[in-house]
Protein backbone atom coordinates (compact mmCIF):
# COMPACT_ATOMS: atom_id res chain seq x y z
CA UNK A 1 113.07 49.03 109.57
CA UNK A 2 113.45 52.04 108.05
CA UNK A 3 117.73 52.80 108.19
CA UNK A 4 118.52 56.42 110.36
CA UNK A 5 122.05 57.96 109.58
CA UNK A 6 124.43 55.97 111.51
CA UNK A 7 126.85 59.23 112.47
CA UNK A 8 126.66 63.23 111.81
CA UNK A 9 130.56 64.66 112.46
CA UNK A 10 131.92 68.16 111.80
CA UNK A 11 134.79 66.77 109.61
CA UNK A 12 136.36 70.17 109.41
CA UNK A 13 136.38 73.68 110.92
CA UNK A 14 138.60 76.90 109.91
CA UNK A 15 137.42 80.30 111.08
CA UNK A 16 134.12 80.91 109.07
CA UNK A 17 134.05 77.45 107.43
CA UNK A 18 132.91 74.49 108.31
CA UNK A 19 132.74 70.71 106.46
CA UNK A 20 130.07 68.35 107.71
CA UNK A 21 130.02 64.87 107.46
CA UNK A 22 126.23 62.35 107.76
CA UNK A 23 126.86 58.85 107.05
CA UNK A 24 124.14 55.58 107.07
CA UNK A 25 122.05 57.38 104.72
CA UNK A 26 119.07 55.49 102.83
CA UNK A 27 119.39 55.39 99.32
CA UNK A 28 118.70 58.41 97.66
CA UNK A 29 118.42 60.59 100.89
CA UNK A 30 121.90 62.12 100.32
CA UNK A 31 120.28 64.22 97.51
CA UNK A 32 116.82 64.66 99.37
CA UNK A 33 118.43 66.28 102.81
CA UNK A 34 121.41 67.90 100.86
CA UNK A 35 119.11 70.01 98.62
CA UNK A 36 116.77 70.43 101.34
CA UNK A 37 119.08 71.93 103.99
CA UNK A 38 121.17 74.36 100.91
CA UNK A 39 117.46 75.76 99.90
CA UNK A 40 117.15 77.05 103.82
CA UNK A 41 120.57 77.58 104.41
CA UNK A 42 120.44 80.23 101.37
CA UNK A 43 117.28 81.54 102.12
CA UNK A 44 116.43 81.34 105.95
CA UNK A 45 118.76 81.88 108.15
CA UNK A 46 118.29 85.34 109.82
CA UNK A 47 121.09 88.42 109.51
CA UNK A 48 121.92 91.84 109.86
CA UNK A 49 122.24 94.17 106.59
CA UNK A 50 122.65 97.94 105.76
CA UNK A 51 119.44 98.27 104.26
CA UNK A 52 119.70 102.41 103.23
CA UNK A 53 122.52 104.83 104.13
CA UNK A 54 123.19 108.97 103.73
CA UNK A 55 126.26 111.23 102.91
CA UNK A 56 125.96 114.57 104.40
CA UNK A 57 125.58 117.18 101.70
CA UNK A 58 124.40 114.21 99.12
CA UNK A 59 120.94 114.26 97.77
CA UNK A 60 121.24 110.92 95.46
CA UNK A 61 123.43 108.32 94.58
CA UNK A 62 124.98 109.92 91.27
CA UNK A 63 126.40 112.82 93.41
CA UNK A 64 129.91 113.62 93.80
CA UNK A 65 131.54 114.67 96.68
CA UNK A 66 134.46 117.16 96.45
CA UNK A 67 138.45 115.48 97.36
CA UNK A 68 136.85 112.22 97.48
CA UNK A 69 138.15 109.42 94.98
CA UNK A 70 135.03 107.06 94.58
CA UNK A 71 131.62 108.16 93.65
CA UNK A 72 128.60 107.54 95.24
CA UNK A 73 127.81 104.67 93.53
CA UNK A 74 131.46 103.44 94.44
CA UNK A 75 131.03 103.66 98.49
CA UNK A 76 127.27 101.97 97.94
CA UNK A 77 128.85 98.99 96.55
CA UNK A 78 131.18 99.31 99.60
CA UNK A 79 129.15 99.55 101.88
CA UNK A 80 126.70 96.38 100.82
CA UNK A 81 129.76 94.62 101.15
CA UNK A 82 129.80 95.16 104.98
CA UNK A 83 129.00 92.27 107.29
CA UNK A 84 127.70 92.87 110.64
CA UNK A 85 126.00 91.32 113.35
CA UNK A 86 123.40 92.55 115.44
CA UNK A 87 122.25 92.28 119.34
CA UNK A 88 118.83 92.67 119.22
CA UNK A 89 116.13 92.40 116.47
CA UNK A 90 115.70 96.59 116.79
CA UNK A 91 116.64 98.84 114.16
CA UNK A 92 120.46 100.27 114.63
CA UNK A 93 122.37 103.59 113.44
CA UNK A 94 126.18 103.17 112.21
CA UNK A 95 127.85 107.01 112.18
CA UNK A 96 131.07 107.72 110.40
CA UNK A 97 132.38 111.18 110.25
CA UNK A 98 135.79 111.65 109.76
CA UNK A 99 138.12 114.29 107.76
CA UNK A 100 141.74 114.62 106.39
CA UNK A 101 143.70 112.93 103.66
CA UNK A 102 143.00 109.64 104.71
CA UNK A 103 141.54 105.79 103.45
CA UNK A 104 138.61 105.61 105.29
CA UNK A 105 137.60 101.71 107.10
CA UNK A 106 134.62 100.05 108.52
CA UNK A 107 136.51 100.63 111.64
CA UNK A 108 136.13 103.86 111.58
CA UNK A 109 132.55 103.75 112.06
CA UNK A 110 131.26 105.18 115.70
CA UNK A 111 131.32 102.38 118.23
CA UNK A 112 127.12 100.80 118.70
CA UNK A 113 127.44 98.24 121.44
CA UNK A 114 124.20 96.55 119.36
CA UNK A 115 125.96 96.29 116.62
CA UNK A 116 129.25 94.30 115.82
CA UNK A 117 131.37 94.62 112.93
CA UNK A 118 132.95 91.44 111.39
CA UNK A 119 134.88 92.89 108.54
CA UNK A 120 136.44 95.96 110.12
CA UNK A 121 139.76 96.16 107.26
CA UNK A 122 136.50 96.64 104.63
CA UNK A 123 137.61 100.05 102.60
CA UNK A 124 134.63 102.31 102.90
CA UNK A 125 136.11 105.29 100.97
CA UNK A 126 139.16 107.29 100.39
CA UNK A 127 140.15 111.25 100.94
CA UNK A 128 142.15 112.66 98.85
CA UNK A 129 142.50 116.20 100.38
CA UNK A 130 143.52 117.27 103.61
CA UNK A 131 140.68 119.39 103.47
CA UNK A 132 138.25 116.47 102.65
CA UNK A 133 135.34 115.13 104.85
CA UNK A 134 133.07 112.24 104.97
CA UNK A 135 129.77 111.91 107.22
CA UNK A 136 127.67 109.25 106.53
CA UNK A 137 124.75 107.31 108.80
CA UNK A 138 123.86 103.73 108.11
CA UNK A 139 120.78 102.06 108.78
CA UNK A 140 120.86 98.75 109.58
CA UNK A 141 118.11 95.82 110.07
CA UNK A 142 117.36 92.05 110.46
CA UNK A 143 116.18 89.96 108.09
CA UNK A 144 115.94 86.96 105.96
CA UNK A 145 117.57 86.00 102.47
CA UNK A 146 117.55 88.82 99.66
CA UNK A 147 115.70 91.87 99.67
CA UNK A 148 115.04 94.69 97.12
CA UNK A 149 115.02 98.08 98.04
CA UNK A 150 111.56 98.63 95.90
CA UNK A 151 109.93 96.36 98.33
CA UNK A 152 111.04 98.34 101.50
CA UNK A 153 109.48 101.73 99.68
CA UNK A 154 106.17 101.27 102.08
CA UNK A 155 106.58 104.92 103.38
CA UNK A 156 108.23 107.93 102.45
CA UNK A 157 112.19 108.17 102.59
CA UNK A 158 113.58 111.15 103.21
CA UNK A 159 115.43 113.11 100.80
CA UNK A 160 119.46 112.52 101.18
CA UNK A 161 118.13 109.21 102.16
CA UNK A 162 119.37 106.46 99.79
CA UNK A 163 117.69 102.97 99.62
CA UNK A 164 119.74 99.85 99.08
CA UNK A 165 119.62 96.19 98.37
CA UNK A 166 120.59 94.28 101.31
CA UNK A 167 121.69 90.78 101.57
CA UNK A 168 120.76 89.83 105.25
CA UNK A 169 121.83 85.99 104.56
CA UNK A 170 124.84 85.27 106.90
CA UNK A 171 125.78 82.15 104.58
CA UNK A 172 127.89 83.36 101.49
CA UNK A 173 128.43 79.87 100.65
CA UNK A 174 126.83 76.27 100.09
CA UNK A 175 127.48 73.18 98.29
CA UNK A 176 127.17 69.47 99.03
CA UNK A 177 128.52 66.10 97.76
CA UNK A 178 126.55 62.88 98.12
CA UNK A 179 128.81 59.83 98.03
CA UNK A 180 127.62 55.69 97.75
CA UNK A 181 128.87 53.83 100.91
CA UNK A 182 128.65 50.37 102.52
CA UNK A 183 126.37 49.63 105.56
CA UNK A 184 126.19 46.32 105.84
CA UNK A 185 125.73 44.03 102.82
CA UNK A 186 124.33 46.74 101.17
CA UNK A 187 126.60 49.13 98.71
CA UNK A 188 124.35 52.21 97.80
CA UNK A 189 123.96 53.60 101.12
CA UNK A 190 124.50 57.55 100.83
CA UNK A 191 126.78 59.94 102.46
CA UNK A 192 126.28 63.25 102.51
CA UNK A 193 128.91 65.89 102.47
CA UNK A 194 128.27 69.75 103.05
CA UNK A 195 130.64 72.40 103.19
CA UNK A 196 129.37 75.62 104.67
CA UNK A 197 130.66 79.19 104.69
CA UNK A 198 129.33 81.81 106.71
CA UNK A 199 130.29 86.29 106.92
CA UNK A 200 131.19 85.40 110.42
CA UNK A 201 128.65 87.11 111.92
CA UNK A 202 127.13 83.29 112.78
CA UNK A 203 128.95 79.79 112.49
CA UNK A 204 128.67 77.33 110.08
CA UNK A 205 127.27 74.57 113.10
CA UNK A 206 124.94 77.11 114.41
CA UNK A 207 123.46 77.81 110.55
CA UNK A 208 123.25 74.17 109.80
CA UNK A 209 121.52 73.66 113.22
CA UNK A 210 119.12 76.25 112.69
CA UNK A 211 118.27 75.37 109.49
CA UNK A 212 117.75 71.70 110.52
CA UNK A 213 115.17 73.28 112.59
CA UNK A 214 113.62 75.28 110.69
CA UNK A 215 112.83 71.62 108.15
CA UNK A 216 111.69 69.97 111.46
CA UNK A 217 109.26 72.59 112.58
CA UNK A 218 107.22 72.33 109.37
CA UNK A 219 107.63 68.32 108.83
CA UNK A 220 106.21 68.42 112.29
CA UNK A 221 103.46 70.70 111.62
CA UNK A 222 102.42 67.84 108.47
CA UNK A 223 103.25 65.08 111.01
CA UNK A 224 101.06 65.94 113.73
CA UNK A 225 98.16 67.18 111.27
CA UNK A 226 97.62 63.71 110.57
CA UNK A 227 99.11 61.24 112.78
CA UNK A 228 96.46 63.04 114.94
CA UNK A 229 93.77 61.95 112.70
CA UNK A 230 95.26 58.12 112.06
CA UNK A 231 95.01 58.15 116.20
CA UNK A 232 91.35 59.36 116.43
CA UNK A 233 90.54 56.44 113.72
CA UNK A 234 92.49 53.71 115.63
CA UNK A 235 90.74 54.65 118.70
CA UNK A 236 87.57 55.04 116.72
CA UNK A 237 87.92 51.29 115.82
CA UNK A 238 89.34 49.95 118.76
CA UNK A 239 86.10 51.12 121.25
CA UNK A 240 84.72 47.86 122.05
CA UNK A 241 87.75 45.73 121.81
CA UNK A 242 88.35 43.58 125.39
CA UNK A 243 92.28 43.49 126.86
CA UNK A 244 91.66 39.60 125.79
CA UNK A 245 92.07 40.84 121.99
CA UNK A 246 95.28 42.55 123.35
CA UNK A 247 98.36 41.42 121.17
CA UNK A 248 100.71 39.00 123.56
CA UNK A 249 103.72 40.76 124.77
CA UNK A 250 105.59 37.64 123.39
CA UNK A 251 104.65 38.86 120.26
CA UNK A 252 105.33 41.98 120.05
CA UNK A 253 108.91 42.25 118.49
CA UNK A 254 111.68 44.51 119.83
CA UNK A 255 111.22 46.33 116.18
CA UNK A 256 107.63 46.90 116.65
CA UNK A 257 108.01 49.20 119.39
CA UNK A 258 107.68 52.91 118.36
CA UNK A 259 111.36 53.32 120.05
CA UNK A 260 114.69 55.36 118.43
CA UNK A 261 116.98 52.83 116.26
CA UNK A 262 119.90 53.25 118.63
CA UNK A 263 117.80 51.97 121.40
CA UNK A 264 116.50 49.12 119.35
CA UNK A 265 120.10 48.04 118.12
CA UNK A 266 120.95 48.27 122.07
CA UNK A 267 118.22 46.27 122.87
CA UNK A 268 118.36 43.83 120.17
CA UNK A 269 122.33 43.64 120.50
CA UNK A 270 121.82 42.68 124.12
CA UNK A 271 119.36 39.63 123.04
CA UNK A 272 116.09 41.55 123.78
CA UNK A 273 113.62 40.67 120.89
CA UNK A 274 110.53 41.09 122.25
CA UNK A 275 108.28 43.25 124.89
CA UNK A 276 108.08 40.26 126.70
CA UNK A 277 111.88 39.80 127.08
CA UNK A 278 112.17 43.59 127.88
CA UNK A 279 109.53 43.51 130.78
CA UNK A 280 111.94 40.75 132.72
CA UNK A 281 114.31 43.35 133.35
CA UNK A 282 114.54 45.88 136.30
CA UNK A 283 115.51 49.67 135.79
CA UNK A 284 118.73 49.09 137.57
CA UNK A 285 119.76 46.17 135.26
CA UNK A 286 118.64 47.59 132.14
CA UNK A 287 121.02 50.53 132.77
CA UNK A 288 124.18 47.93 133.20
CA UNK A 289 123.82 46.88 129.69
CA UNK A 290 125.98 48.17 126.72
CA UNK A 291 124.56 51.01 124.49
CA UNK A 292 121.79 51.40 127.72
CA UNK A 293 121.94 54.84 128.95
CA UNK A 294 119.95 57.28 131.21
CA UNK A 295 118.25 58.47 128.54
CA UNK A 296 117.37 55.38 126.46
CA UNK A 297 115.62 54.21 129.15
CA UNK A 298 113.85 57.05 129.97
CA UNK A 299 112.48 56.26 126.78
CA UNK A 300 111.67 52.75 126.90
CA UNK A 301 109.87 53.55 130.14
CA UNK A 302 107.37 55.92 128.41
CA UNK A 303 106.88 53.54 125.50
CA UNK A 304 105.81 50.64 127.56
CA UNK A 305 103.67 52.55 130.11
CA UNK A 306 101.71 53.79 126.63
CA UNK A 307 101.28 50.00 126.34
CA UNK A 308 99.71 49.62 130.16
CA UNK A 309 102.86 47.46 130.78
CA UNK A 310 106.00 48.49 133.83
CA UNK A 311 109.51 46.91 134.14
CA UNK A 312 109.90 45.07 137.27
């Protein structure tokens, strides 16, 4: 039987952190679900970004505006370095205009119940002049990983309009350590440790749950493609065969059956080896034993009735 993580535990959790913990690894999946889950993590996991921004009385970004100490270029870089988070997959409008000697924050910015900010200490800019001003209007979007600004150049932007690169990832950081562990006799089981580190705007659990997802959705795209086929050719061959040819209940093993490994260890654990064995017991009695919950037999119920067989 082929050996299922035995435990998955959030081992740690400090505001945008989080340090996960799966144990009962086969050999040599510690490195095949670690690299697998980083790749989406990095690259898949939706966001919100700034994706272009204007300065009233700017027409590009080597301008300089009068009793202001950064350049253009300076409150750019700023401003890619805000993280928000967005209600709603609809395009939203950040507006900042303020005046007076002054260091200007992300806080500042006008309140947008669709958009949240999670860095609101970020320093956008700083007046140097009582008679200084600063008016600027963000754009921001939702999207996925890295994008380029060149690749966002589909229509016309308006002039005073400046286009930016925008990092819509909401994971800034992730890295993973696969250790050797006993299960059993056996010494070169895998666990896998990752440590995840988000802007805030989504946790680490949710990001590593959504990118778990995200893997499952297109193994099961591959899975059903053709498991659907090896069904069709099974039932292709079996037309014709009488319930005589039927294998025995007696021998059909506890292991055989297409049922998750917790409910076979429960089964087994509880000296169930075989269908035959199972179909002795009633509902009610099968729910009294250990590691025998609602659910797990919920399950074995649907597996036997695909083999034309009830419990009691």
């Amino acid at each position: 039987m082929f050996q299922l993580p035995s435990s998955i535990i959030a081992k740690e959790k400090k505001e945008n952190y989080g340090k996960f913990v799966i144990e009962g690894l086969y050999p040599g999946y510690g490195t095949t679900l670690g690299n697998a889950l980083r790749r989406v993590l990095l690259s898949s996991i939706k966001g919100a970004a700034m994706t272009s921004f204007k300065i009233k009385g700017v027409q590009h970004e080597y301008s300089v505006i009068p009793n202001i100490l950064e350049s253009v270029l300076d409150i750019m870089l700023n401003l890619k370095s805000l993280r928000v988070r967005l209600h709603g997959h609809e395009p939203q409008i950040l507006k900042l205009k303020t005046e007076g000697e002054k260091t200007v924050l992300a806080k500042d910015f006008e309140p947008n119940p669709m958009v949240e900010i999670m860095n609101p200490d970020l320093v956008i800019a700083n007046i140097t002049d009582k008679k200084g001003k600063l008016e600027l209007e963000l754009l921001i979007e939702e999207g996925l990983g890295y994008s380029q600004a060149k690749e966002r150049k589909e229509e016309k932007i308006p002039i005073g309009t400046i286009a930016v690169d925008a990092i819509f990832s909401p994971v800034e950081k992730v890295n993973f350590i696969v250790e050797d562990m006993r299960v059993g006799e056996k010494t070169d089981f895998n666990r896998l440790i990752i440590n995840i580190e988000t802007d805030g705007s989504v946790s680490p659990e949710q990001a590593l749950g959504q990118a778990a997802n995200i893997l499952k959705d297109h193994f099961k795209l591959v899975a059903e493609k053709f498991i659907i086929e090896e069904v069709k050719e099974i039932n292709k061959e079996e037309k014709g065969v009488s319930k005589k040819q039927k294998k025995e209940p007696k021998n059909i093993s506890i292991e055989e059956l297409d049922l998750s490994s917790q409910t076979k260890k429960a089964l087994i654990n509880n000296g169930i080896k075989s269908l035959a064995g199972l179909l002795r017991y009633r509902e009610e009695t099968l729910m009294n034993l250990e590691g025998i919950k609602e659910k797990s037999l919920e399950e074995i119920k649907k597996v036997i009735k695909g083999l034309e067989y009830t419990l009691k």
